[in-house]
N, C-alpha and C. Protein backbone atom coordinates (compact mmCIF):
# COMPACT_ATOMS: atom_id res chain seq x y z
N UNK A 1 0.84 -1.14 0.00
CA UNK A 1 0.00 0.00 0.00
C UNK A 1 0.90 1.22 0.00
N UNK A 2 0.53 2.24 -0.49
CA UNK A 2 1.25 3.60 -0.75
C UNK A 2 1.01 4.82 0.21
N UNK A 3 1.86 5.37 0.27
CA UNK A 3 0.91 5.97 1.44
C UNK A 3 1.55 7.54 0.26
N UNK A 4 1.04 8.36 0.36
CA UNK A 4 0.78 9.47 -0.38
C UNK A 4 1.53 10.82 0.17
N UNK A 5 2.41 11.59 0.01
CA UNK A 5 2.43 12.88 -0.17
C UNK A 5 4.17 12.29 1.16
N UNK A 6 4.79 11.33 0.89
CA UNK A 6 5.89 10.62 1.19
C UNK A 6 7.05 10.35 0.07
N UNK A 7 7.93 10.73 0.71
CA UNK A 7 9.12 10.33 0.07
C UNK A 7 9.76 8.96 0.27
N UNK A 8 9.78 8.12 -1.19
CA UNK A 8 10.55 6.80 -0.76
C UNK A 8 12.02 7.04 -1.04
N UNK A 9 12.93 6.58 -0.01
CA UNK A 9 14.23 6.41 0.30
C UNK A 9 14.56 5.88 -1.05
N UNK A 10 16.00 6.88 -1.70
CA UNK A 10 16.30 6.53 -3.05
C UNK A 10 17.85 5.20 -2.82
N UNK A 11 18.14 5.30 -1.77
CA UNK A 11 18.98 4.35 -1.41
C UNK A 11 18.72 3.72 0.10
N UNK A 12 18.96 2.53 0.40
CA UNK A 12 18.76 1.73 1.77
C UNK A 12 19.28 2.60 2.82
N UNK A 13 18.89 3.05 3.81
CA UNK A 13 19.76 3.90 4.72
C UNK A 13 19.55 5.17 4.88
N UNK A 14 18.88 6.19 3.88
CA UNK A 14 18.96 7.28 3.38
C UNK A 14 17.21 7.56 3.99
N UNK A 15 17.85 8.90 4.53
CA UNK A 15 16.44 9.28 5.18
C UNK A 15 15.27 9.93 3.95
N UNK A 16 14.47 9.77 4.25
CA UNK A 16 13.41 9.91 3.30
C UNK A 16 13.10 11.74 3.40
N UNK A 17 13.33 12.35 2.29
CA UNK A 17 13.18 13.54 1.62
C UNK A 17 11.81 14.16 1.84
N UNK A 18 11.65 15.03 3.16
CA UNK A 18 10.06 15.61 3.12
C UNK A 18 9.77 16.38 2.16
N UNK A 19 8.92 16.71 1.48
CA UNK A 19 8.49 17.70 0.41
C UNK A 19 7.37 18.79 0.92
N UNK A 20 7.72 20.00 1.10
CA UNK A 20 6.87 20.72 1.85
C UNK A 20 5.25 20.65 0.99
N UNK A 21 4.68 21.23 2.21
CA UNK A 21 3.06 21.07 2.11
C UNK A 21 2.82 22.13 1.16
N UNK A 22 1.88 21.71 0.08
CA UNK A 22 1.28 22.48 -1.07
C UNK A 22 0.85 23.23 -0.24
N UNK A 23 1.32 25.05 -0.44
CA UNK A 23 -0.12 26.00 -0.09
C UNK A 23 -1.00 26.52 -1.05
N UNK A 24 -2.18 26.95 -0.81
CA UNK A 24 -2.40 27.84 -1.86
C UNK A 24 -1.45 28.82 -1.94
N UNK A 25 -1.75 29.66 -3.14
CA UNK A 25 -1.02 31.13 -3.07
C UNK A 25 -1.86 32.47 -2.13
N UNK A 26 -1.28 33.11 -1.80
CA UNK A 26 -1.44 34.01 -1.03
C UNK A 26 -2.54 34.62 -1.78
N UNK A 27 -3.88 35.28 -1.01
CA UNK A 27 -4.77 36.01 -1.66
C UNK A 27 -4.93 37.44 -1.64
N UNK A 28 -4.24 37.61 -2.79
CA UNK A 28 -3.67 39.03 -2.90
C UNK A 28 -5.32 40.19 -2.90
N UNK A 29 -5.44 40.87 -2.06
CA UNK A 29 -6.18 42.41 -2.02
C UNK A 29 -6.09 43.30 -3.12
N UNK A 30 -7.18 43.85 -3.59
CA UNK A 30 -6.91 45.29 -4.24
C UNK A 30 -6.12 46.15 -3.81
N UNK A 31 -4.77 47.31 -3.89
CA UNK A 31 -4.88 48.16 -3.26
C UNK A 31 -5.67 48.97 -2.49
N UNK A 32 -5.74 49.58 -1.00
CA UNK A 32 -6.64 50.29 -0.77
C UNK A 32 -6.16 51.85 -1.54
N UNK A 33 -7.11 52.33 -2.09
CA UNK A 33 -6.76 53.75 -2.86
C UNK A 33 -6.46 54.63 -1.66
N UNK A 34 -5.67 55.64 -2.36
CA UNK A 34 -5.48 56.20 -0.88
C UNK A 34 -5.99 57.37 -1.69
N UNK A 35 -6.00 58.81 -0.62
CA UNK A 35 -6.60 59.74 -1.05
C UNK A 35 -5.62 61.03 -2.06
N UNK A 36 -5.66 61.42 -2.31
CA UNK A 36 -4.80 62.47 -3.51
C UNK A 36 -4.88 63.63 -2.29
N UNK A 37 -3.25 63.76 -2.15
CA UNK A 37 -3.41 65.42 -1.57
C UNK A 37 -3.85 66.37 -1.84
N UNK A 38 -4.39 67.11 -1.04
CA UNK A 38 -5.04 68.39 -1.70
C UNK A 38 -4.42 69.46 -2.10
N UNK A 39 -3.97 70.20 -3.18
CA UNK A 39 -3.05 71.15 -3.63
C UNK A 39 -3.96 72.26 -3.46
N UNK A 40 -3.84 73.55 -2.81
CA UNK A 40 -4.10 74.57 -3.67
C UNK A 40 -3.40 74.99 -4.88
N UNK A 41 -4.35 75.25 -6.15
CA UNK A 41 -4.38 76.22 -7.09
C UNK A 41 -4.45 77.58 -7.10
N UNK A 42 -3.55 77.79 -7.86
CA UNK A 42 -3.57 79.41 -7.47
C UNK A 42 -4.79 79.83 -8.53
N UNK A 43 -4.85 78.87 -9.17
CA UNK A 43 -5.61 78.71 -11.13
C UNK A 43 -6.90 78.00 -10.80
N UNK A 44 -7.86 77.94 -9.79
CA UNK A 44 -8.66 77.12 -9.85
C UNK A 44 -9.81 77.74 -10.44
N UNK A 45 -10.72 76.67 -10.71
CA UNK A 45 -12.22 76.84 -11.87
C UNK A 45 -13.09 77.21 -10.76
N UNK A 46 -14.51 77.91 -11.30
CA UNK A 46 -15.06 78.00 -10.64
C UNK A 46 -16.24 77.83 -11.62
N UNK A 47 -17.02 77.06 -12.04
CA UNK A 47 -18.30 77.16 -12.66
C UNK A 47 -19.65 77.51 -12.25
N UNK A 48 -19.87 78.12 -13.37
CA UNK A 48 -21.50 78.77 -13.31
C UNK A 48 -22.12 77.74 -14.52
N UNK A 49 -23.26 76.74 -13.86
CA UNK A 49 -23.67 75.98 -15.18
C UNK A 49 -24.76 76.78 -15.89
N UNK A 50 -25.23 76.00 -17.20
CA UNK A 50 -25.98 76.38 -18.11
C UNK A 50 -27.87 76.38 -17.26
N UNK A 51 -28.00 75.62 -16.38
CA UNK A 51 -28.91 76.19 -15.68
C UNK A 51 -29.20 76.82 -14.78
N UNK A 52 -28.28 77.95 -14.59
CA UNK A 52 -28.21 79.04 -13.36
C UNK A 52 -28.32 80.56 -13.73
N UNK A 53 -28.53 81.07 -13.24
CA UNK A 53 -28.81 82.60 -13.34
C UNK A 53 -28.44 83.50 -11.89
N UNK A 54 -27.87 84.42 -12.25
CA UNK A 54 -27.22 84.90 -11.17
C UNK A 54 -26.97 86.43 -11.18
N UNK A 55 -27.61 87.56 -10.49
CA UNK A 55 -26.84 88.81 -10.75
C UNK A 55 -26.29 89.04 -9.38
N UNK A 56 -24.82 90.06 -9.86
CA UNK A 56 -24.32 90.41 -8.93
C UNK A 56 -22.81 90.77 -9.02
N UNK A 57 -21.78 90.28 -8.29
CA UNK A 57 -20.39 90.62 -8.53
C UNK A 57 -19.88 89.61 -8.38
N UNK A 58 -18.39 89.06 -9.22
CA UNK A 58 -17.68 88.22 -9.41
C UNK A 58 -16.51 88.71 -9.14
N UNK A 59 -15.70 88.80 -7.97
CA UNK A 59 -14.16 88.95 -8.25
C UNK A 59 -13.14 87.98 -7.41
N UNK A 60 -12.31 87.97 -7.98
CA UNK A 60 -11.02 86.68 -7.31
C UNK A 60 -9.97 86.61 -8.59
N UNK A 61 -9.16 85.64 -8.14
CA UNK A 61 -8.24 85.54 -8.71
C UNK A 61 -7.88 84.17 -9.40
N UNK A 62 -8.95 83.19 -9.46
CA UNK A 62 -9.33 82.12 -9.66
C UNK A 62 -10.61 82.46 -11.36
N UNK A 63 -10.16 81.52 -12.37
CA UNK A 63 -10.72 81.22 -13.68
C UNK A 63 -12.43 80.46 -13.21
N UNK A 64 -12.54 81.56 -14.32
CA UNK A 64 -14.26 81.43 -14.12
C UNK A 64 -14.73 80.88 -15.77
N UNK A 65 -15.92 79.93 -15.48
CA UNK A 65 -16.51 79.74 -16.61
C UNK A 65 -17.90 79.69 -16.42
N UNK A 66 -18.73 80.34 -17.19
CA UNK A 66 -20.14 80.86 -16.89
C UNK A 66 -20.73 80.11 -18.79
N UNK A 67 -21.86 78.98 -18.05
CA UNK A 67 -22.78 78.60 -18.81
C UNK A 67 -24.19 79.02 -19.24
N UNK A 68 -23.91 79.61 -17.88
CA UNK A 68 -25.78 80.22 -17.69
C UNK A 68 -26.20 81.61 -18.24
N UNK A 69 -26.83 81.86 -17.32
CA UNK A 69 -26.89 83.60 -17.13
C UNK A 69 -26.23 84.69 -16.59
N UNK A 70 -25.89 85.79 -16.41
CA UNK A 70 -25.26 86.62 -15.23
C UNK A 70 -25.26 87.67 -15.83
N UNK A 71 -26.01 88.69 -14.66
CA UNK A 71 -25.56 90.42 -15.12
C UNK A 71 -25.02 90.90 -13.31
N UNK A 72 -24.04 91.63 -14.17
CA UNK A 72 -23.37 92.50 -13.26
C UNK A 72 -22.00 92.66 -13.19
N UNK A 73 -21.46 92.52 -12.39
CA UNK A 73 -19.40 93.11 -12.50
C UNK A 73 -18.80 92.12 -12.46
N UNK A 74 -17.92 91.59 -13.30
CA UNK A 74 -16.72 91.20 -13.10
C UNK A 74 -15.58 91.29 -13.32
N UNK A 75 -14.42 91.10 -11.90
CA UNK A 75 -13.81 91.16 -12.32
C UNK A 75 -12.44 90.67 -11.37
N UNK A 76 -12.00 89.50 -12.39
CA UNK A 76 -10.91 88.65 -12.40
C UNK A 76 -9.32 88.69 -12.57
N UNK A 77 -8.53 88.23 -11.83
CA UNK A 77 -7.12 88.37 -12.39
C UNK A 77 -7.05 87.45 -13.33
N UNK A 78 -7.90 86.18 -13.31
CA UNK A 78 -7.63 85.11 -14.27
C UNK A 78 -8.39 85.12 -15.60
N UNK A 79 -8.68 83.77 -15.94
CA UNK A 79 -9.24 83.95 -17.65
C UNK A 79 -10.73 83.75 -16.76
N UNK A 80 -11.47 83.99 -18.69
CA UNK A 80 -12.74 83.97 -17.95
C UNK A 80 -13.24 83.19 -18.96
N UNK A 81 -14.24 82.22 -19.12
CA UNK A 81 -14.78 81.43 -20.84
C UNK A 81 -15.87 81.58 -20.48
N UNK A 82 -17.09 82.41 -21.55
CA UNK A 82 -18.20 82.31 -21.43
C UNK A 82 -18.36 81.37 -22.29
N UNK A 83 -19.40 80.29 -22.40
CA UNK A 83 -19.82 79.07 -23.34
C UNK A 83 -20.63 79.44 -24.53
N UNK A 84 -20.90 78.85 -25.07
CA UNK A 84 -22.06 78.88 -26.04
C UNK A 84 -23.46 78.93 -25.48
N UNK A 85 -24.29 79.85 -25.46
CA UNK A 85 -25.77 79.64 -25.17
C UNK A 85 -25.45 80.37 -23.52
N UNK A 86 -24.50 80.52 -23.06
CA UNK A 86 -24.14 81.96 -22.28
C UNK A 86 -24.88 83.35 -22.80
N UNK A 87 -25.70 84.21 -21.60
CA UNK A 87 -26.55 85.18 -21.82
C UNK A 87 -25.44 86.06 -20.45
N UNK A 88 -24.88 87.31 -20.52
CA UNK A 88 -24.18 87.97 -20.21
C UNK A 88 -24.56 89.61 -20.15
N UNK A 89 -24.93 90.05 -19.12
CA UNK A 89 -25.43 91.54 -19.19
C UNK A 89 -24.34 91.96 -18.44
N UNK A 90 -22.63 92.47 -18.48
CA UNK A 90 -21.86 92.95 -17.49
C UNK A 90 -21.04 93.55 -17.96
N UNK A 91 -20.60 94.33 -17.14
CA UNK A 91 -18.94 94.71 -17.24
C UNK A 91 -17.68 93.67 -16.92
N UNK A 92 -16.40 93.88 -17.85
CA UNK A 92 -15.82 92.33 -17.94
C UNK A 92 -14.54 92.79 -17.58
N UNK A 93 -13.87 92.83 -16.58
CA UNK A 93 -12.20 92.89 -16.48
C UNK A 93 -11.29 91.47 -16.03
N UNK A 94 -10.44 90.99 -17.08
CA UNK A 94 -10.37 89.50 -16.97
C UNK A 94 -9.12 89.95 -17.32
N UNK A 95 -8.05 88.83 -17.31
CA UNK A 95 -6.98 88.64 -17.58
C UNK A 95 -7.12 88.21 -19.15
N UNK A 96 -7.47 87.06 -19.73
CA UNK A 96 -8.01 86.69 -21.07
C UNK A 96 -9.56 86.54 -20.83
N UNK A 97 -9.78 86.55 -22.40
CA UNK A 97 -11.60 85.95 -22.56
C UNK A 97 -11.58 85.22 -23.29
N UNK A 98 -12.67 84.18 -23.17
CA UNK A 98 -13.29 83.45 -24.40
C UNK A 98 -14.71 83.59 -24.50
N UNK A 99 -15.18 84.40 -25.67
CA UNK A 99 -16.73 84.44 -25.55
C UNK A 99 -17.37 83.51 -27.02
N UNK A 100 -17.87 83.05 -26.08
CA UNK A 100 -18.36 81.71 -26.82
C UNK A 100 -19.96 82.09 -26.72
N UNK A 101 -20.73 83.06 -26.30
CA UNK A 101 -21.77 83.09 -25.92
C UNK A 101 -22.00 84.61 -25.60
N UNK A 102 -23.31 85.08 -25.70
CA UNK A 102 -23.73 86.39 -25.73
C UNK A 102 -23.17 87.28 -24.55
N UNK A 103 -22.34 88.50 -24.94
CA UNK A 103 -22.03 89.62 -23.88
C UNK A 103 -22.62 91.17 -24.05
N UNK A 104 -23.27 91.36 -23.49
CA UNK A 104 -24.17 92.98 -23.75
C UNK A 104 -23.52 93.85 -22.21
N UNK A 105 -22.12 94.75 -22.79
CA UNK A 105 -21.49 94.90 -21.54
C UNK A 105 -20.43 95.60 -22.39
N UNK A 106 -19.43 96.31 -21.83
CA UNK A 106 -17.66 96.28 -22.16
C UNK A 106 -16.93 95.55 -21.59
N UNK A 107 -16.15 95.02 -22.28
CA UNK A 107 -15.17 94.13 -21.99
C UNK A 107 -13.31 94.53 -21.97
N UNK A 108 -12.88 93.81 -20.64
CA UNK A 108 -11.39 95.37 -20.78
C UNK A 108 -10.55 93.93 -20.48
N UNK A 109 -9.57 93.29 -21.30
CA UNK A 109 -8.29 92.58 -20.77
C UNK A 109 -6.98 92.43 -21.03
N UNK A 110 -6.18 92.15 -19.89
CA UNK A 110 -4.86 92.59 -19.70
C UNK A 110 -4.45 91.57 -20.93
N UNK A 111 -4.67 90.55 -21.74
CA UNK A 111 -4.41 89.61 -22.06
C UNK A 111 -4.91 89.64 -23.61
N UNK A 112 -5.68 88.42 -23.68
CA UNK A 112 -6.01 88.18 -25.19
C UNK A 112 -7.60 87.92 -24.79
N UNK A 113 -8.47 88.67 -26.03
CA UNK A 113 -9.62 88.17 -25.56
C UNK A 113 -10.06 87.51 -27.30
N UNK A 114 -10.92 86.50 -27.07
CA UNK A 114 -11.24 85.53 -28.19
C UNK A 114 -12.44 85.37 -28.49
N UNK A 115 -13.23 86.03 -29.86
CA UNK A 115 -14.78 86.08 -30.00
C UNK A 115 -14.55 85.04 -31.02
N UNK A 116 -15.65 83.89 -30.33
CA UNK A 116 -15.43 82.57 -31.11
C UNK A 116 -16.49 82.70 -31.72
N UNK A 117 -16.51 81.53 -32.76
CA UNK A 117 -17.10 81.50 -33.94
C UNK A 117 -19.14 81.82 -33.42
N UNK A 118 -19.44 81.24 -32.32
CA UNK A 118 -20.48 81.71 -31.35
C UNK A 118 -20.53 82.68 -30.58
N UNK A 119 -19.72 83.26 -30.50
CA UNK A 119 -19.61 84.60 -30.05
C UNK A 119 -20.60 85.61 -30.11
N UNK A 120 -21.12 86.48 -29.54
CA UNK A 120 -21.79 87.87 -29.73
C UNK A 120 -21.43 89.05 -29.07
N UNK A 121 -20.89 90.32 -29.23
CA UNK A 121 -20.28 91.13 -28.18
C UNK A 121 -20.97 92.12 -28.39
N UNK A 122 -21.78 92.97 -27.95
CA UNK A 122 -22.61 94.49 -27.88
C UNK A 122 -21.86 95.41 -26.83
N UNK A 123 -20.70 95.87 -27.08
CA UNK A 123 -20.21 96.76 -26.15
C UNK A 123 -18.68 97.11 -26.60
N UNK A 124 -17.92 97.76 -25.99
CA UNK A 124 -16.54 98.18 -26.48
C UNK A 124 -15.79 97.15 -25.55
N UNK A 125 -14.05 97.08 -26.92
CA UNK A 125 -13.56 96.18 -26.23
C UNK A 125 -11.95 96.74 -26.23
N UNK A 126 -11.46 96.61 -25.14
CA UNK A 126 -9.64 96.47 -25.25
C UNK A 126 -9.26 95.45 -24.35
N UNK A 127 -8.71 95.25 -25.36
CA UNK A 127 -7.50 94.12 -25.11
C UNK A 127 -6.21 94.11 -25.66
N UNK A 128 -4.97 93.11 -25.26
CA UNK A 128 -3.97 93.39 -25.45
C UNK A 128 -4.14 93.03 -26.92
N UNK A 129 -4.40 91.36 -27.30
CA UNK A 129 -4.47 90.60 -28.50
C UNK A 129 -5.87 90.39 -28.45
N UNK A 130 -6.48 90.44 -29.93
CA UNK A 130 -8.02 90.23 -30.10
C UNK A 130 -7.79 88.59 -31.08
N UNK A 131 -8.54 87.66 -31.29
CA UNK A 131 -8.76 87.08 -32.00
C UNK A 131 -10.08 86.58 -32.74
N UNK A 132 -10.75 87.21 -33.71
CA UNK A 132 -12.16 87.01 -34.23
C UNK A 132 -12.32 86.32 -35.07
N UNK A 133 -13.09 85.00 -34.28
CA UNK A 133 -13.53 83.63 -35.26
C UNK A 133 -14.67 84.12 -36.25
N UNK A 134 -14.76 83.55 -37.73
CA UNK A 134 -15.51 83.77 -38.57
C UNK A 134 -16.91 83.05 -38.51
N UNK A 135 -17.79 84.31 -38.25
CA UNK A 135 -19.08 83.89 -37.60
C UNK A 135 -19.71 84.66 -36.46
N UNK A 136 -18.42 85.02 -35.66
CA UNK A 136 -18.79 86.17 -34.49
C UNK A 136 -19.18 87.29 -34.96
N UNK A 137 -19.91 88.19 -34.08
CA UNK A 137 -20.40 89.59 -33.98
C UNK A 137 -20.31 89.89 -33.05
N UNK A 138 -19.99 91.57 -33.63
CA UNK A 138 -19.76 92.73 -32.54
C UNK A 138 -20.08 93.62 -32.97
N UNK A 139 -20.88 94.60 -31.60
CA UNK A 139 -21.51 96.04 -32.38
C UNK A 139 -20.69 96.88 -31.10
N UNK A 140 -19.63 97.72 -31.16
CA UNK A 140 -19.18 98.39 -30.74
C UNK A 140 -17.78 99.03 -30.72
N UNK A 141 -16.70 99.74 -29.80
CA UNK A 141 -15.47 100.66 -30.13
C UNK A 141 -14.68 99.20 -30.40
N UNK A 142 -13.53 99.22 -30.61
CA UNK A 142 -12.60 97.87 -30.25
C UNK A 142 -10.47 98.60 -30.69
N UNK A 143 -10.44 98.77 -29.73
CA UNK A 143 -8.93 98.96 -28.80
C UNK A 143 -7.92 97.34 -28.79
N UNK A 144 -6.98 97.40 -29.71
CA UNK A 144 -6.12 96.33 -28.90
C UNK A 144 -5.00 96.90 -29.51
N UNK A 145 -4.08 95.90 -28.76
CA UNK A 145 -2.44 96.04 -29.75
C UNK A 145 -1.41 96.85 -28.78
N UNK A 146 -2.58 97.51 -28.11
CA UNK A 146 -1.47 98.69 -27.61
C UNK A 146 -0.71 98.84 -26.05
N UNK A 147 0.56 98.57 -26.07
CA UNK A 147 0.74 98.72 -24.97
C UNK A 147 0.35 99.00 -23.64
N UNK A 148 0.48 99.40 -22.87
CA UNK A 148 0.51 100.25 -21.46
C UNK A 148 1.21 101.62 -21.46
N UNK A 149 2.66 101.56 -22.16
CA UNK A 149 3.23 102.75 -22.14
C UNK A 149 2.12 103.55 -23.56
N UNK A 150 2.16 103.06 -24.46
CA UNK A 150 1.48 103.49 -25.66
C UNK A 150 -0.20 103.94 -25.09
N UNK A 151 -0.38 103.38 -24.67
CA UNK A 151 -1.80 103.85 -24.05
C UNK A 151 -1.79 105.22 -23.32
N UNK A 152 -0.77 105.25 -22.25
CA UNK A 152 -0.64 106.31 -21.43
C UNK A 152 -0.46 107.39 -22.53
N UNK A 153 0.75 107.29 -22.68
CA UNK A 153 0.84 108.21 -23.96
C UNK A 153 0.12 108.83 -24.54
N UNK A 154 -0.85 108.04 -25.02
CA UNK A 154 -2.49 108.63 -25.84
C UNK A 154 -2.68 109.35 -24.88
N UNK A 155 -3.36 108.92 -23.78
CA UNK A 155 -3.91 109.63 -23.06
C UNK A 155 -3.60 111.37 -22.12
N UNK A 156 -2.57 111.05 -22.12
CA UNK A 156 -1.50 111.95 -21.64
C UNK A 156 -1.58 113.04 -22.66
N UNK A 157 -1.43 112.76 -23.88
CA UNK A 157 -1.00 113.78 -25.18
C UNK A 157 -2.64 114.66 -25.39
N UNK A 158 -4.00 114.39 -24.90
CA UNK A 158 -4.88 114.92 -25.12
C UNK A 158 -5.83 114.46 -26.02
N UNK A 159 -5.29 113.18 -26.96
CA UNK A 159 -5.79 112.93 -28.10
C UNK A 159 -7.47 112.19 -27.61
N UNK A 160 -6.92 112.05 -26.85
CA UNK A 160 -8.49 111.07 -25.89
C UNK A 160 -9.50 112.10 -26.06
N UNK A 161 -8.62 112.96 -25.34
CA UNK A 161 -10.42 114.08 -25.08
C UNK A 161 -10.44 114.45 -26.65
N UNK A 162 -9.83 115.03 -27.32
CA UNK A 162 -9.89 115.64 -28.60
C UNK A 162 -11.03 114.49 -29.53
N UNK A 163 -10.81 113.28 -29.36
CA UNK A 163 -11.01 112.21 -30.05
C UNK A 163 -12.90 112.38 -29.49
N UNK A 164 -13.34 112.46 -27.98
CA UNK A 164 -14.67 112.14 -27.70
C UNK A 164 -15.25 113.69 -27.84
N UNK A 165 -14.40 115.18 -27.86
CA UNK A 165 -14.78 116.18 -28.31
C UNK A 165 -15.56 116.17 -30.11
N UNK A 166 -14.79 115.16 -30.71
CA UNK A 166 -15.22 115.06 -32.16
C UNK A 166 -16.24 114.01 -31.97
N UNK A 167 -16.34 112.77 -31.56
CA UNK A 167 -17.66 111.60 -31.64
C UNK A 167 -18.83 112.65 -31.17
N UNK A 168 -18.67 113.87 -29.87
CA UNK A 168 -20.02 113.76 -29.20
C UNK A 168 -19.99 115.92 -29.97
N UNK A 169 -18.93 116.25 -30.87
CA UNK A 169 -19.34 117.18 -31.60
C UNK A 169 -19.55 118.61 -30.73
N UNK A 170 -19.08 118.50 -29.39
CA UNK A 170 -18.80 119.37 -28.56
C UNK A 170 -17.70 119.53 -27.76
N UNK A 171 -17.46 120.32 -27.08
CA UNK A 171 -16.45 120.12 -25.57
C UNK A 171 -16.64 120.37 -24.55
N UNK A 172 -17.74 120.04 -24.16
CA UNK A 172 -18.46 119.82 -22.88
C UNK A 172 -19.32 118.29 -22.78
């Protein structure tokens, strides 16, 4: 008779060879996830969705993107993206823009502002760099290109007032 999970002696004399005990394999766990540190952004989003409406004031230093509605002030150190199907009654001081969606307001940025192909702008605009997608509209002044020193300058030299003495045809 045999007896099982035994080593037979390969020579007379010779102690018999244990063979360790089959284990299973170890039952390996998922990682537990651990949690992601929390960074502040100096750049963080802040959304306004496409079903919200909101008047009032917006300012920080944190990138805003507005889906919805909004009338009133803003104004940002960061970028700002209005969406498509965005309805906008404000004043706009942003670092860049993207208007992707209706603005009835002036718009003033240190940066580049971008009337996309959905775009609509009813108000005056300066900016450093303009870029106008084919398809956008705008009914109003539009200022870019020009420095800070070049700006002052204008302004400084008189040409400003001279310039709204001729649009409004008086000097008062």
């Amino acid at each position: 008779m045999a007896i099982l999970n035994q080593s037979i002696p390969e020579e007379p004399g010779e102690k018999p060879i244990e063979k360790p005990p089959v284990m299973p394999p170890p039952v390996q766990s998922a990682p537990i996830p651990q949690p992601k540190p929390y960074i502040a952004s100096s750049r963080a989003e802040t959304v306004l969705g496409s079903g919200v409406t909101i008047e009032g004031k917006i300012e920080g230093d944190s990138n805003v993107r507005i889906g919805g509605k909004f009338k009133g002030d803003i104004k940002i150190t960061a970028d700002l993206n209005i969406e498509k199907g965005a309805h906008l009654g404000a004043q706009i001081y942003a670092a860049n823009v993207a208007i992707g969606g209706e603005v009835e307001g002036n718009v003033i940025s240190t940066g580049q502002v971008k009337l996309l192909e959905s775009g609509q702008l009813i108000g005056d605009l300066r900016a450093k760099t303009l870029t106008v997608a084919a398809g956008s509209r705008m009914r109003g002044h539009v200022e870019f290109g020009w420095s800070a020193v070049e700006e002052a300058k204008f302004l400084l030299s008189g040409r400003a007032r001279d310039d709204k003495i001729e649009k409004n045809g008086n000097a008062g």
